[in-house]
PDB file of N, CA and C in Angstrom:
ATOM      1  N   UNK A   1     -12.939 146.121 174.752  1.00  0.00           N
ATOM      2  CA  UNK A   1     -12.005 147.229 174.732  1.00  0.00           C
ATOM      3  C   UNK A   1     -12.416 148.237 175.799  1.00  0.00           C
ATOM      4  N   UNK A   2     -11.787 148.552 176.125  1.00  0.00           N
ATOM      5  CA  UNK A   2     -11.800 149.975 177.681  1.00  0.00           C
ATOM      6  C   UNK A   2     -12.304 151.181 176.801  1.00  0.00           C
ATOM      7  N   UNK A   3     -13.322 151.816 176.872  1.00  0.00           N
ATOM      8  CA  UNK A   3     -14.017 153.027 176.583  1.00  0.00           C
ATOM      9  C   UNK A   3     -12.813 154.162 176.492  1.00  0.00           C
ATOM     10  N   UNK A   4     -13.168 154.958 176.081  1.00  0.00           N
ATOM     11  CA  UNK A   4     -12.734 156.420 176.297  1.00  0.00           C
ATOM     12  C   UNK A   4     -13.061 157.360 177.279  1.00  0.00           C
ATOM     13  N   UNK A   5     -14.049 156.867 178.240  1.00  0.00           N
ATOM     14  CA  UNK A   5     -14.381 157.819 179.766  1.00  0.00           C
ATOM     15  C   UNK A   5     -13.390 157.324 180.471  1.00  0.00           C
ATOM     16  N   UNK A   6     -13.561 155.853 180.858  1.00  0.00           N
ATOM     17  CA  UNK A   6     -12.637 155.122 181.586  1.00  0.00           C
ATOM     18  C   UNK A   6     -11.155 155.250 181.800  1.00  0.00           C
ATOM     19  N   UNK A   7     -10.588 155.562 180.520  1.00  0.00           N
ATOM     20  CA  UNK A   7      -9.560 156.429 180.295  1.00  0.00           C
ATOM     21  C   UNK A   7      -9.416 157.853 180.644  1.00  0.00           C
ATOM     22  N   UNK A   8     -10.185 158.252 180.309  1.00  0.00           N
ATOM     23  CA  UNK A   8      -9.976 159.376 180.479  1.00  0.00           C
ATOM     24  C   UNK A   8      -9.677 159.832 182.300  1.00  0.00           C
ATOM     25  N   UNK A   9     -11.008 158.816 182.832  1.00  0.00           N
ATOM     26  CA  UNK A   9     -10.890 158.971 184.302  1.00  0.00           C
ATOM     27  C   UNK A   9      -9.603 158.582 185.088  1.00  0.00           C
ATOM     28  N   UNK A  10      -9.335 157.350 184.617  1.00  0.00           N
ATOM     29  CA  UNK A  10      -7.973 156.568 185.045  1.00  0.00           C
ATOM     30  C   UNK A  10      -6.869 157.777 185.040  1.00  0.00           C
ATOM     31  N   UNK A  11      -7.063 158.851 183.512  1.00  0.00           N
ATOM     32  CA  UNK A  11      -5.568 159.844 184.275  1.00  0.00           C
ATOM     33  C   UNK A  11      -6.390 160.919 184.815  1.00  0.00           C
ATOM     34  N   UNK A  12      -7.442 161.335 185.103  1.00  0.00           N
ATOM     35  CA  UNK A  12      -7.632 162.499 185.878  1.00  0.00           C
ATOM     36  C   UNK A  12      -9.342 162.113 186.269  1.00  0.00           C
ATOM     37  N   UNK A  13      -9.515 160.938 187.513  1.00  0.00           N
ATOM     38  CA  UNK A  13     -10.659 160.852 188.123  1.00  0.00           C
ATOM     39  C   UNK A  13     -11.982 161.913 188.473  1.00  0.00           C
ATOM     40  N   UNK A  14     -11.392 163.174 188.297  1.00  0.00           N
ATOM     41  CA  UNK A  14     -12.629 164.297 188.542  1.00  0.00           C
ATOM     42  C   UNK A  14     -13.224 164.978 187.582  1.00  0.00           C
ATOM     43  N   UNK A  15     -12.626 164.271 186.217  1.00  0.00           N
ATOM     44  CA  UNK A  15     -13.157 164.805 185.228  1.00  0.00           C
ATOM     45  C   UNK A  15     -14.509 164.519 184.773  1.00  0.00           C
ATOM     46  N   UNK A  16     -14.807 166.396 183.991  1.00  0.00           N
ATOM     47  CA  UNK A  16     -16.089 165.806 183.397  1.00  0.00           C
ATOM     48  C   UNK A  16     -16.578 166.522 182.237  1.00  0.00           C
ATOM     49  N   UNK A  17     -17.031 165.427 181.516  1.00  0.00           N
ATOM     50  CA  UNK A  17     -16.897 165.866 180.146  1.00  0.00           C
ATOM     51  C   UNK A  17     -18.414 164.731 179.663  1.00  0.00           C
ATOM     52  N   UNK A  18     -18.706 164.759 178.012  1.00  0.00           N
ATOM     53  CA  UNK A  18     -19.248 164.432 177.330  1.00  0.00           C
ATOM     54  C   UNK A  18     -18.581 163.662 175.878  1.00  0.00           C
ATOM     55  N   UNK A  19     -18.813 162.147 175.522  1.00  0.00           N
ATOM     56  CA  UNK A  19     -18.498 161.819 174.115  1.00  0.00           C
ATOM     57  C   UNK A  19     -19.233 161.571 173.453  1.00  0.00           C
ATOM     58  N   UNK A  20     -19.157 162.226 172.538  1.00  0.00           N
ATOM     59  CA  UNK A  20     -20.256 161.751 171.558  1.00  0.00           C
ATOM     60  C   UNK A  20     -19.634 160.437 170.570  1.00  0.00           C
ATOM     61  N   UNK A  21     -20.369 159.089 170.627  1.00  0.00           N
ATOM     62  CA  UNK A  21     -20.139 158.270 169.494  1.00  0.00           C
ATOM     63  C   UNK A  21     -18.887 157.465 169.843  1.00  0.00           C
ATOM     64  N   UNK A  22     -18.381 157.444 171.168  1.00  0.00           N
ATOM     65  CA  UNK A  22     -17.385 157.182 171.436  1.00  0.00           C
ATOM     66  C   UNK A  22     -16.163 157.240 170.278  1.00  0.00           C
ATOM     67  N   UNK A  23     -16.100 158.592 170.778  1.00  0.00           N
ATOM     68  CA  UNK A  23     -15.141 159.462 169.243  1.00  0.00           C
ATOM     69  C   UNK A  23     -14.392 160.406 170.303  1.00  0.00           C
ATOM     70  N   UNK A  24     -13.238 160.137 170.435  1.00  0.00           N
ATOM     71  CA  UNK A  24     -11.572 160.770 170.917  1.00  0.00           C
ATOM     72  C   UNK A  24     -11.518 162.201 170.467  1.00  0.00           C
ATOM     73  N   UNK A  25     -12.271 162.226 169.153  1.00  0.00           N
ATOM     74  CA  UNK A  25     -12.367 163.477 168.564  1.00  0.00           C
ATOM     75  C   UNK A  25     -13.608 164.421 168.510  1.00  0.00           C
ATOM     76  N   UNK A  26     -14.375 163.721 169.565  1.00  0.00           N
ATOM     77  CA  UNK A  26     -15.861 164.539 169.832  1.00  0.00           C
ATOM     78  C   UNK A  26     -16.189 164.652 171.189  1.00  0.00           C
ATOM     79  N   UNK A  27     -15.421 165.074 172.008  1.00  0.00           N
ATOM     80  CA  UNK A  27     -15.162 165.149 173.669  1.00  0.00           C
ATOM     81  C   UNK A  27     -15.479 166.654 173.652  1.00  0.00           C
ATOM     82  N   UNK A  28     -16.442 166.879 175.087  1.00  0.00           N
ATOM     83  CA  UNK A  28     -16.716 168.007 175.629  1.00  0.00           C
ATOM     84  C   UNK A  28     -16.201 168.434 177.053  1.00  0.00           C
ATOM     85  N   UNK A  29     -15.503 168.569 177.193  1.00  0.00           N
ATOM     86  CA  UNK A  29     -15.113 169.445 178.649  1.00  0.00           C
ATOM     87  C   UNK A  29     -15.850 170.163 179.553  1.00  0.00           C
ATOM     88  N   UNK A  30     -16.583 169.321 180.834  1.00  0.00           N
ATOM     89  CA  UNK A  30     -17.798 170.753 181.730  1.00  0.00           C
ATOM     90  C   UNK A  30     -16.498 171.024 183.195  1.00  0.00           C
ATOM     91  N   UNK A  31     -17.400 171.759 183.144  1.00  0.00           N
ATOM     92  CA  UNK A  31     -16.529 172.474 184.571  1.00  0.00           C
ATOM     93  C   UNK A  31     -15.475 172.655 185.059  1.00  0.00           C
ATOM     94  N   UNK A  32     -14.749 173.288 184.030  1.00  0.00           N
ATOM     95  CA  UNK A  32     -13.531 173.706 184.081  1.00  0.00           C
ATOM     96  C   UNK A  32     -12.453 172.894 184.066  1.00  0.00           C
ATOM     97  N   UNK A  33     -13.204 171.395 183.629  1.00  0.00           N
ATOM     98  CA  UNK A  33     -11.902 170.385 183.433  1.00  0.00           C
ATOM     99  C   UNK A  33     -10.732 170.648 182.006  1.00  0.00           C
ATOM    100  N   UNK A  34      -9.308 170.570 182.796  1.00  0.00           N
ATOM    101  CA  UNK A  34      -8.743 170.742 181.706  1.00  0.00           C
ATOM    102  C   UNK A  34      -8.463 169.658 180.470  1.00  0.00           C
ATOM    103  N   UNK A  35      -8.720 170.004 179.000  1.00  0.00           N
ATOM    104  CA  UNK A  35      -8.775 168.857 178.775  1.00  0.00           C
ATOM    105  C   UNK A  35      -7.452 167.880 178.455  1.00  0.00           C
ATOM    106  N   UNK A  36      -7.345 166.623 178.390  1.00  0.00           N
ATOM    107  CA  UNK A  36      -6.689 166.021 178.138  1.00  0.00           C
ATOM    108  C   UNK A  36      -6.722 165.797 176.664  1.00  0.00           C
ATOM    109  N   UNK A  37      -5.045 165.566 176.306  1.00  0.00           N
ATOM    110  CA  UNK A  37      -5.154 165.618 174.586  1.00  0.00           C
ATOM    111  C   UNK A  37      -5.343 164.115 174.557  1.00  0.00           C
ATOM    112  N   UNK A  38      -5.883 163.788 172.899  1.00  0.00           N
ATOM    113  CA  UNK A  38      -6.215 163.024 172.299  1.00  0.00           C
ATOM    114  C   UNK A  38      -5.200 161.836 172.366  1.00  0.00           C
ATOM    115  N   UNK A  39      -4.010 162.037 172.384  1.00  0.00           N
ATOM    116  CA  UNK A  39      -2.581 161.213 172.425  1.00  0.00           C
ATOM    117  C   UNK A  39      -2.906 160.183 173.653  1.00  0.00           C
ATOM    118  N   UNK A  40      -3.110 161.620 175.033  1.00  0.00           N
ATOM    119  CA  UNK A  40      -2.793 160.936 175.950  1.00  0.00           C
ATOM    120  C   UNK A  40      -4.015 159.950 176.081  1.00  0.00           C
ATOM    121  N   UNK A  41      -4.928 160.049 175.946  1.00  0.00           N
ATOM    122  CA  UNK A  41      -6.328 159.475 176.168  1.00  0.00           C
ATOM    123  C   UNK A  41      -6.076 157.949 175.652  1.00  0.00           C
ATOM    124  N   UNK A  42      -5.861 158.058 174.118  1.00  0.00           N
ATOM    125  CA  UNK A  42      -5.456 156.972 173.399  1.00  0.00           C
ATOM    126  C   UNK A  42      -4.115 156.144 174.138  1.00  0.00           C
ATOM    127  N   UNK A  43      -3.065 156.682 174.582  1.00  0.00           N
ATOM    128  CA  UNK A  43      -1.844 155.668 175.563  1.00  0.00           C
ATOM    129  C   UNK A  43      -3.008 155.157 176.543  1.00  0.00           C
ATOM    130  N   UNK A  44      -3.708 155.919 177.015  1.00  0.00           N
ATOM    131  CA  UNK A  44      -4.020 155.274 178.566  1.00  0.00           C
ATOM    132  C   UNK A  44      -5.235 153.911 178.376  1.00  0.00           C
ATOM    133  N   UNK A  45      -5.896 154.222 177.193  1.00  0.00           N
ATOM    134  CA  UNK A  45      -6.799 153.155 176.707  1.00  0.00           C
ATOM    135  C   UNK A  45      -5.775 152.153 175.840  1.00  0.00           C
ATOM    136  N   UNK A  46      -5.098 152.210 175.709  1.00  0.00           N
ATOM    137  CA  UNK A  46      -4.072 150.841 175.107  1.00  0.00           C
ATOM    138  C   UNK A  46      -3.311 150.527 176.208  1.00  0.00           C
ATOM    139  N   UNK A  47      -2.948 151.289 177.253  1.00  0.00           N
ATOM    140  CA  UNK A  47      -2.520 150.674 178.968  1.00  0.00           C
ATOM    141  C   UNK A  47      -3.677 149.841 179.095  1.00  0.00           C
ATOM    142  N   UNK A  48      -4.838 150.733 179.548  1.00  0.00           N
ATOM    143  CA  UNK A  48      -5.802 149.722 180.689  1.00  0.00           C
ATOM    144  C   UNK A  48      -5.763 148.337 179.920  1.00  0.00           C
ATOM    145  N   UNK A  49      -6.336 148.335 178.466  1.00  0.00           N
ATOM    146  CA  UNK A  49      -6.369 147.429 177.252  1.00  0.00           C
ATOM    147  C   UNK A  49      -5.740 146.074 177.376  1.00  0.00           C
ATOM    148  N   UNK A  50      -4.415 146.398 177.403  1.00  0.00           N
ATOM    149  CA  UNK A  50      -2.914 145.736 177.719  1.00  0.00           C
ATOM    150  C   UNK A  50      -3.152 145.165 178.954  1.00  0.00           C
ATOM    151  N   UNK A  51      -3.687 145.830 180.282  1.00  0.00           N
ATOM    152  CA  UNK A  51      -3.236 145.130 181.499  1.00  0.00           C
ATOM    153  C   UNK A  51      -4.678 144.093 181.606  1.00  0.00           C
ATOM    154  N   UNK A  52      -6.005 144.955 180.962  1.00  0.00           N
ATOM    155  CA  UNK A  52      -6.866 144.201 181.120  1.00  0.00           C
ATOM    156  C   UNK A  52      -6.953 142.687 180.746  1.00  0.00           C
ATOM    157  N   UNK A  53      -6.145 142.564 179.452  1.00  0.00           N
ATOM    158  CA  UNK A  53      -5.561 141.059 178.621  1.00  0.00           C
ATOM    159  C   UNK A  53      -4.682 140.589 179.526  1.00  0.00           C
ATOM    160  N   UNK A  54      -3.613 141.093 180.240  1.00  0.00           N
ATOM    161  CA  UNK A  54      -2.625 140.606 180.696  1.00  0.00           C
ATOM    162  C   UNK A  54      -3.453 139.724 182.002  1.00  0.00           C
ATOM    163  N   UNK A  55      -4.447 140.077 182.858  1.00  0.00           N
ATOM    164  CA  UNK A  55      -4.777 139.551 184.062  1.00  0.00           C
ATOM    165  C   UNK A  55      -6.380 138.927 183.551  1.00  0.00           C
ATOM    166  N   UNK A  56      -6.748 138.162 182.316  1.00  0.00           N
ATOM    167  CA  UNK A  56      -7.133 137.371 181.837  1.00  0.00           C
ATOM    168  C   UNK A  56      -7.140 135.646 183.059  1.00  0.00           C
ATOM    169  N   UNK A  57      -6.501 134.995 183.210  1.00  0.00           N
ATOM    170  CA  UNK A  57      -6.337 134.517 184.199  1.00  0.00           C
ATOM    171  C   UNK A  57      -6.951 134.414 185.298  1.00  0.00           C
ATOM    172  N   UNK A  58      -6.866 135.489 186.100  1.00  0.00           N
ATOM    173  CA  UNK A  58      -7.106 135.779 187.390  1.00  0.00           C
ATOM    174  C   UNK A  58      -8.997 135.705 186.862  1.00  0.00           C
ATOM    175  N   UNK A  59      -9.695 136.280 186.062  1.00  0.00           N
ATOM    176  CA  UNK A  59     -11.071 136.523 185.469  1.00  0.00           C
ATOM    177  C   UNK A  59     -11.656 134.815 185.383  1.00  0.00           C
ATOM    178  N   UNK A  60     -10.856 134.517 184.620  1.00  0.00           N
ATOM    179  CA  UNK A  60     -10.868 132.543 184.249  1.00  0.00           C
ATOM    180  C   UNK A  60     -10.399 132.142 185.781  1.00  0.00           C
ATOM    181  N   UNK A  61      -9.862 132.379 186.472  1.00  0.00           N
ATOM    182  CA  UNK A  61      -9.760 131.893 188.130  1.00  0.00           C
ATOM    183  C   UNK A  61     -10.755 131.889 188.784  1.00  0.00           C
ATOM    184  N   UNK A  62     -11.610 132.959 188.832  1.00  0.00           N
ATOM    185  CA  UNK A  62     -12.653 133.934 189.379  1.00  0.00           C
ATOM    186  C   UNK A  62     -13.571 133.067 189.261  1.00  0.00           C
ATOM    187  N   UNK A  63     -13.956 132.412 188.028  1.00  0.00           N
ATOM    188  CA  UNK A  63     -15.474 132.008 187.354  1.00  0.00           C
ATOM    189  C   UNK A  63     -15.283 130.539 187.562  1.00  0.00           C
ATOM    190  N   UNK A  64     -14.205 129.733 187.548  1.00  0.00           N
ATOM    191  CA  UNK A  64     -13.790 128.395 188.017  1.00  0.00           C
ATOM    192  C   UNK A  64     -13.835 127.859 189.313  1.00  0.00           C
ATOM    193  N   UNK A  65     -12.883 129.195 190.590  1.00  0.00           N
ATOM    194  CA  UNK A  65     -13.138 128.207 191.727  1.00  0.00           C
ATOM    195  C   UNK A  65     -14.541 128.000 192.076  1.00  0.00           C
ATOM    196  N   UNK A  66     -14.496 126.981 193.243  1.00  0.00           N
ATOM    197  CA  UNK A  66     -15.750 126.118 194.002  1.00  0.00           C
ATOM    198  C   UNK A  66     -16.179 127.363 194.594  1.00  0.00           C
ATOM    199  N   UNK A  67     -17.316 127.799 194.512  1.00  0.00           N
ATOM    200  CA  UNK A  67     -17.975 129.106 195.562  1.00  0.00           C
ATOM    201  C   UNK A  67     -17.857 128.780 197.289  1.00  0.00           C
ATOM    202  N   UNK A  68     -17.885 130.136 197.841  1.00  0.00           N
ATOM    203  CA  UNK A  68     -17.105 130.146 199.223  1.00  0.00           C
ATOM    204  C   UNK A  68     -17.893 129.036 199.698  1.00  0.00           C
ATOM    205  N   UNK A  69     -19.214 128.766 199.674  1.00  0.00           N
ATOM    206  CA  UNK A  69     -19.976 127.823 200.179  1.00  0.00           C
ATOM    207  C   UNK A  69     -19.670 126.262 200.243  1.00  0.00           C
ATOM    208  N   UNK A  70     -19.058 125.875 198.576  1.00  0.00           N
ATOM    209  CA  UNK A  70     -18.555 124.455 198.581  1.00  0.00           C
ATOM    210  C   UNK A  70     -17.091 124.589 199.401  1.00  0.00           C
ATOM    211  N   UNK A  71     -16.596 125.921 199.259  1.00  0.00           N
ATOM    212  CA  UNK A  71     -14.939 125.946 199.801  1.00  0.00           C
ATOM    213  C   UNK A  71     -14.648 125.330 201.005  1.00  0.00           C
ATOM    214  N   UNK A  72     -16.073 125.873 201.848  1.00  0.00           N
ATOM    215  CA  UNK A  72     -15.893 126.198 203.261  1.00  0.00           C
ATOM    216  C   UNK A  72     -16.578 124.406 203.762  1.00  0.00           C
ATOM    217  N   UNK A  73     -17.020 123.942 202.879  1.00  0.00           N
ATOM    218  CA  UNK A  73     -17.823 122.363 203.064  1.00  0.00           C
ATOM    219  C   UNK A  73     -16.540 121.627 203.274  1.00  0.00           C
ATOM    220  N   UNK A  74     -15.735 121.451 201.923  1.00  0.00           N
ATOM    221  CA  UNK A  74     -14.224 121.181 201.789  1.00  0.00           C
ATOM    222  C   UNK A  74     -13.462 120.967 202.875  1.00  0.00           C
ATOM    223  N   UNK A  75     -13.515 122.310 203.515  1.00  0.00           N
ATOM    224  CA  UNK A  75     -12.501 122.313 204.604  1.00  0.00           C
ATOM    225  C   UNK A  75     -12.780 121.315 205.815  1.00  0.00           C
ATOM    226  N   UNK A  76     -14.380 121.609 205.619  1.00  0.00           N
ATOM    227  CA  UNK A  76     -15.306 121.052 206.990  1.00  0.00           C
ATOM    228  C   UNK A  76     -15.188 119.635 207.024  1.00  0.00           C
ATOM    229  N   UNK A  77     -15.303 119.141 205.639  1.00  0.00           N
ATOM    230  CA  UNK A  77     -15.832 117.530 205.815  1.00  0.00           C
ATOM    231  C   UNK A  77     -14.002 116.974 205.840  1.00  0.00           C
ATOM    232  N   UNK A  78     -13.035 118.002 205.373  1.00  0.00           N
ATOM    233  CA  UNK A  78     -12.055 117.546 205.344  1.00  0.00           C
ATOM    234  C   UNK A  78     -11.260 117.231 206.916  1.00  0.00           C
ATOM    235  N   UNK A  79     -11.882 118.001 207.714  1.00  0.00           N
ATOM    236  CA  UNK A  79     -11.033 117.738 209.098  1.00  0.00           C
ATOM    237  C   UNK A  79      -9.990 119.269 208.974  1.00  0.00           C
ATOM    238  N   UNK A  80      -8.864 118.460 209.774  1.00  0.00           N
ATOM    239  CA  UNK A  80      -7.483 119.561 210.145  1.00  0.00           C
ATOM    240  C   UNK A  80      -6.921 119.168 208.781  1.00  0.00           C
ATOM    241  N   UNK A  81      -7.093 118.356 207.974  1.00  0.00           N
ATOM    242  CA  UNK A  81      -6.124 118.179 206.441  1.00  0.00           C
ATOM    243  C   UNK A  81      -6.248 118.902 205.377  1.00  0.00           C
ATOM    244  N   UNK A  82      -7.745 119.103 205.225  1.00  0.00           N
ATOM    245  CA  UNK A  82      -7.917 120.023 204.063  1.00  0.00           C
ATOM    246  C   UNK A  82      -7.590 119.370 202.534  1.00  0.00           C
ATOM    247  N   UNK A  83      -7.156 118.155 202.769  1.00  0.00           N
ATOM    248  CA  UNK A  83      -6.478 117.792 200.943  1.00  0.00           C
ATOM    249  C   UNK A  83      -7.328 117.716 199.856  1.00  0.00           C
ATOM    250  N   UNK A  84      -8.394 118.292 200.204  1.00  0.00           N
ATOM    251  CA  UNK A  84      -9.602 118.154 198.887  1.00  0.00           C
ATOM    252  C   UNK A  84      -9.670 119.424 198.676  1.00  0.00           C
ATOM    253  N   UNK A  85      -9.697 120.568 199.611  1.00  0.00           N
ATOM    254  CA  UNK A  85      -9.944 122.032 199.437  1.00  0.00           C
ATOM    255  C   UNK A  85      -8.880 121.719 198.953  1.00  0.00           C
ATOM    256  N   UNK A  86      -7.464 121.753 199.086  1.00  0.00           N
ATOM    257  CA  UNK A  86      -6.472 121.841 198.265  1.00  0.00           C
ATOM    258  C   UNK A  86      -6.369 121.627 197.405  1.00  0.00           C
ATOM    259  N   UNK A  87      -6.851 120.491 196.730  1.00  0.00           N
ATOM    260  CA  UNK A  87      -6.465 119.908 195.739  1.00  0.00           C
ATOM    261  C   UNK A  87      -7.463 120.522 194.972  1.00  0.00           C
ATOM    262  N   UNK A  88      -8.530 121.127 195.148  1.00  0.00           N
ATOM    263  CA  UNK A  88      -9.745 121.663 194.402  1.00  0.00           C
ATOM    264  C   UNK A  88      -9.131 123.160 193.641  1.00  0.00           C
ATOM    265  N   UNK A  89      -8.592 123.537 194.571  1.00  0.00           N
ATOM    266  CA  UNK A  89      -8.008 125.326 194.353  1.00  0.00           C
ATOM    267  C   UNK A  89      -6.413 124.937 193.570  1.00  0.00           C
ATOM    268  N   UNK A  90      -6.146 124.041 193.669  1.00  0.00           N
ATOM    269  CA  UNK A  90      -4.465 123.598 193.111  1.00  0.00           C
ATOM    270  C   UNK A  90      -4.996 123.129 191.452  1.00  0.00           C
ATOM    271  N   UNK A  91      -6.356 122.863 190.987  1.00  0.00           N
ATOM    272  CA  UNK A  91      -6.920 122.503 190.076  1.00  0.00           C
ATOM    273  C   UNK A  91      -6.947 123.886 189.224  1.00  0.00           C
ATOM    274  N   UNK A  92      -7.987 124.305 189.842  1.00  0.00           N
ATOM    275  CA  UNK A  92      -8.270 126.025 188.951  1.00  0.00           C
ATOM    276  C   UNK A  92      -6.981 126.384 188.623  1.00  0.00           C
ATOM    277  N   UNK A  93      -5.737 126.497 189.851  1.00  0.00           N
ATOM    278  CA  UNK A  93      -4.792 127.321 189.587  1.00  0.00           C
ATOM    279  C   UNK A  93      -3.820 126.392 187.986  1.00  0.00           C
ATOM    280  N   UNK A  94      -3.937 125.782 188.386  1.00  0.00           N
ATOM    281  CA  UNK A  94      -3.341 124.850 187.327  1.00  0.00           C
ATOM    282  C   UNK A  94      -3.869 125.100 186.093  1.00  0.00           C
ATOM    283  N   UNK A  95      -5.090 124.990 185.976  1.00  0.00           N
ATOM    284  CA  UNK A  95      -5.737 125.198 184.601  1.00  0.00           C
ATOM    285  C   UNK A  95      -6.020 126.317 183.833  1.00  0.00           C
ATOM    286  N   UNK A  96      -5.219 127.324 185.306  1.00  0.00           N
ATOM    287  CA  UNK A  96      -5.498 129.069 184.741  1.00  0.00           C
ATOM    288  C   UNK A  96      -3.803 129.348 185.163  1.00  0.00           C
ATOM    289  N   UNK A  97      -3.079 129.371 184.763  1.00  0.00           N
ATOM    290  CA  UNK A  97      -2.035 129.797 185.692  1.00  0.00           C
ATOM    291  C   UNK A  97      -1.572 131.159 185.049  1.00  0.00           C
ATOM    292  N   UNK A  98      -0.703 131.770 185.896  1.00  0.00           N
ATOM    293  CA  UNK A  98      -0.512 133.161 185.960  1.00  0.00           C
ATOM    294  C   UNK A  98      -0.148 133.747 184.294  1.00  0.00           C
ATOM    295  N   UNK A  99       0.236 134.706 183.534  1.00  0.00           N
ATOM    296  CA  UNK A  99       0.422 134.358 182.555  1.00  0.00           C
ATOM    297  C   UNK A  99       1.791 135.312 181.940  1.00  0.00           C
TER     298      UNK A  99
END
């Protein structure tokens, strides 16, 4: 789950404050940051939340393809064709596809 700083930063990056207990309802405000209410804090941590699940995928893409090192072998031993790098990256995408 996305914290409550993270949020908080996502709608106003210069903020600065203190939580205690990661509690919505135990936030300190320094330096003249204004604070953000509790509502909004909570929408923006069920946004990040939401998009963070939504691009699930792309994370499972990430940890699957061949590292740049085998990528770049691929291409090499493949010539001007490439059909193994292809077919290597047409694999991941397949087995992760967009969602």
């Amino acid at each position: 789950m996305t914290d409550i700083l993270n949020s908080i930063l996502a709608i106003n990056p210069n903020a600065k404050c203190t939580i205690n207990g990661e509690d919505v309802n135990n936030i300190t405000w320094h330096d003249n940051t204004t604070p953000i209410s509790k509502e909004d804090i909570l929408a923006k941590q069920k946004e990040l939340q939401t998009a963070y699940e939504n691009n699930k995928y792309q994370r499972d893409r990430a940890e699957a393809y061949p590292s740049i090192g085998e990528q770049l072998d691929l291409i090499y031993h493949a010539g001007q064709g490439g059909d193994a790098f292809q077919a290597a990256i047409k694999a991941v995408k397949d087995k992760h596809p967009k969602g």
